[in-house]
Protein backbone atom coordinates (compact mmCIF):
# COMPACT_ATOMS: atom_id res chain seq x y z
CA UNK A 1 -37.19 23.62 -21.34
CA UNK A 2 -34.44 20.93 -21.00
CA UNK A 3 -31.64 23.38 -21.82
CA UNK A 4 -32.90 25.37 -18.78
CA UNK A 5 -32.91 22.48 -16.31
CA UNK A 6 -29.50 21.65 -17.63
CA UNK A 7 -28.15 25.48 -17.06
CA UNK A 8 -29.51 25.08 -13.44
CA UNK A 9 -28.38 21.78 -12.56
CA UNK A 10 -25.02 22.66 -13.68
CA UNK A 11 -25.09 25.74 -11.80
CA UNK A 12 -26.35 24.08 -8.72
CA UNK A 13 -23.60 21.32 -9.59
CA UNK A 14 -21.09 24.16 -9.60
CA UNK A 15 -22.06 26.16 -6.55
CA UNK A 16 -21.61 22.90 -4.30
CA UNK A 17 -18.66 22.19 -5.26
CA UNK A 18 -17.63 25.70 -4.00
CA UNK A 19 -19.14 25.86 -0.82
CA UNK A 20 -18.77 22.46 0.67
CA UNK A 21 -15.11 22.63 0.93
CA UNK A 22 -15.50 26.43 2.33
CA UNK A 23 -17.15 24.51 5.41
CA UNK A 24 -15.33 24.79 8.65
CA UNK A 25 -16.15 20.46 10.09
CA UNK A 26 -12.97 20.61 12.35
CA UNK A 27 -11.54 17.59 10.34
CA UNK A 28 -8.08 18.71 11.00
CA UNK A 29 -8.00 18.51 14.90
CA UNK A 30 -6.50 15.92 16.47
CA UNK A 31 -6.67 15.04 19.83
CA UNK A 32 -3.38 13.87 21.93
CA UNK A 33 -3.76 10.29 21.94
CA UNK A 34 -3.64 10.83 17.65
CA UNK A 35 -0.73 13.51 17.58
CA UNK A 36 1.51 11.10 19.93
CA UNK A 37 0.22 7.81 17.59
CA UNK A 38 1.27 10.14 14.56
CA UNK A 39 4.82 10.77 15.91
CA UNK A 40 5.28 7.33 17.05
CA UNK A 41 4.50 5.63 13.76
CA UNK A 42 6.70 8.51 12.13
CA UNK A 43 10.10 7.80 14.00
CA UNK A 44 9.52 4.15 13.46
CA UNK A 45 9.13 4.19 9.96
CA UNK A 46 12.24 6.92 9.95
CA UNK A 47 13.91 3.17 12.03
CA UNK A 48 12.87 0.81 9.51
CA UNK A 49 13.60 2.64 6.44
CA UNK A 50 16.70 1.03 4.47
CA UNK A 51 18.25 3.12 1.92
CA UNK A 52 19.41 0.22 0.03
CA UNK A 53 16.78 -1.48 -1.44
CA UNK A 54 18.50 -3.70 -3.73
CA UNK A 55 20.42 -5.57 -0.61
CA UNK A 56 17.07 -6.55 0.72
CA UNK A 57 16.23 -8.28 -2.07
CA UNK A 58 19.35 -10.04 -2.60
CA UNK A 59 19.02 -11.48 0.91
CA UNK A 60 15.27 -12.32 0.43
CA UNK A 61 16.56 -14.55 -2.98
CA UNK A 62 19.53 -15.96 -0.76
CA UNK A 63 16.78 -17.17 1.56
CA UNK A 64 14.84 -18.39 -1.05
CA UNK A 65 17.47 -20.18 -2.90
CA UNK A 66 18.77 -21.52 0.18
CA UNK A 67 15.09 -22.93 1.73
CA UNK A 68 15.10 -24.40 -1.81
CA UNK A 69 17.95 -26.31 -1.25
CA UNK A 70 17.38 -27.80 1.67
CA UNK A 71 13.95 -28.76 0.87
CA UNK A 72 13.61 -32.53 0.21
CA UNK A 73 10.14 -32.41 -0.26
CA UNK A 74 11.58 -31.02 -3.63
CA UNK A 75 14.50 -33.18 -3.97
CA UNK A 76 12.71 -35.89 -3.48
CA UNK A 77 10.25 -34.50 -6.47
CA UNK A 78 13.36 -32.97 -8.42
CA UNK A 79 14.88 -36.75 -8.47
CA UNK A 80 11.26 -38.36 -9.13
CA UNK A 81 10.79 -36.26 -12.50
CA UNK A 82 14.25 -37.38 -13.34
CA UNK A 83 13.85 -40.79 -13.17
CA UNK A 84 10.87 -40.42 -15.35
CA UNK A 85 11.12 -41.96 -18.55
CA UNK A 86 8.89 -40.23 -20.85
């Protein structure tokens, strides 16, 4: 009896996943407003998109190391823990 519920289930199981996709829901259109929001966010990635992503992080750890250096919140901490005897 439980081998037979199992055989139907899984047949049930099996024929959904067949026909739901085969449903026609109109998903795929978009309206104007979304095609021309689409296109827009396309050519501005296409702006934004460096080739080179190797220089931008090399400038970001420039920035970095140079914030850090003129930070004397830290220097001030830096020359604190130095004077520490321990």
């Amino acid at each position: 009896m439980a081998v037979s519920a199992t055989k139907v289930a899984l047949i049930l199981l099996i024929t959904m996943a067949i026909i739901i996709p085969c449903f026609e829901c109109g998903i795929a259109e978009f309206d104007d407003y979304l095609k021309a929001q689409a296109e827009e966010a396309r050519k501005l990635t296409l702006q934004t998109y460096v080739p080179n992503p190797e220089g931008i992080a090399e400038a970001l750890n420039l920035q970095v190391h140079r914030k850090l250096e003129e930070d004397t919140i830290r220097k001030e901490l830096r020359e604190r823990d130095k004077r520490k005897v321990y």
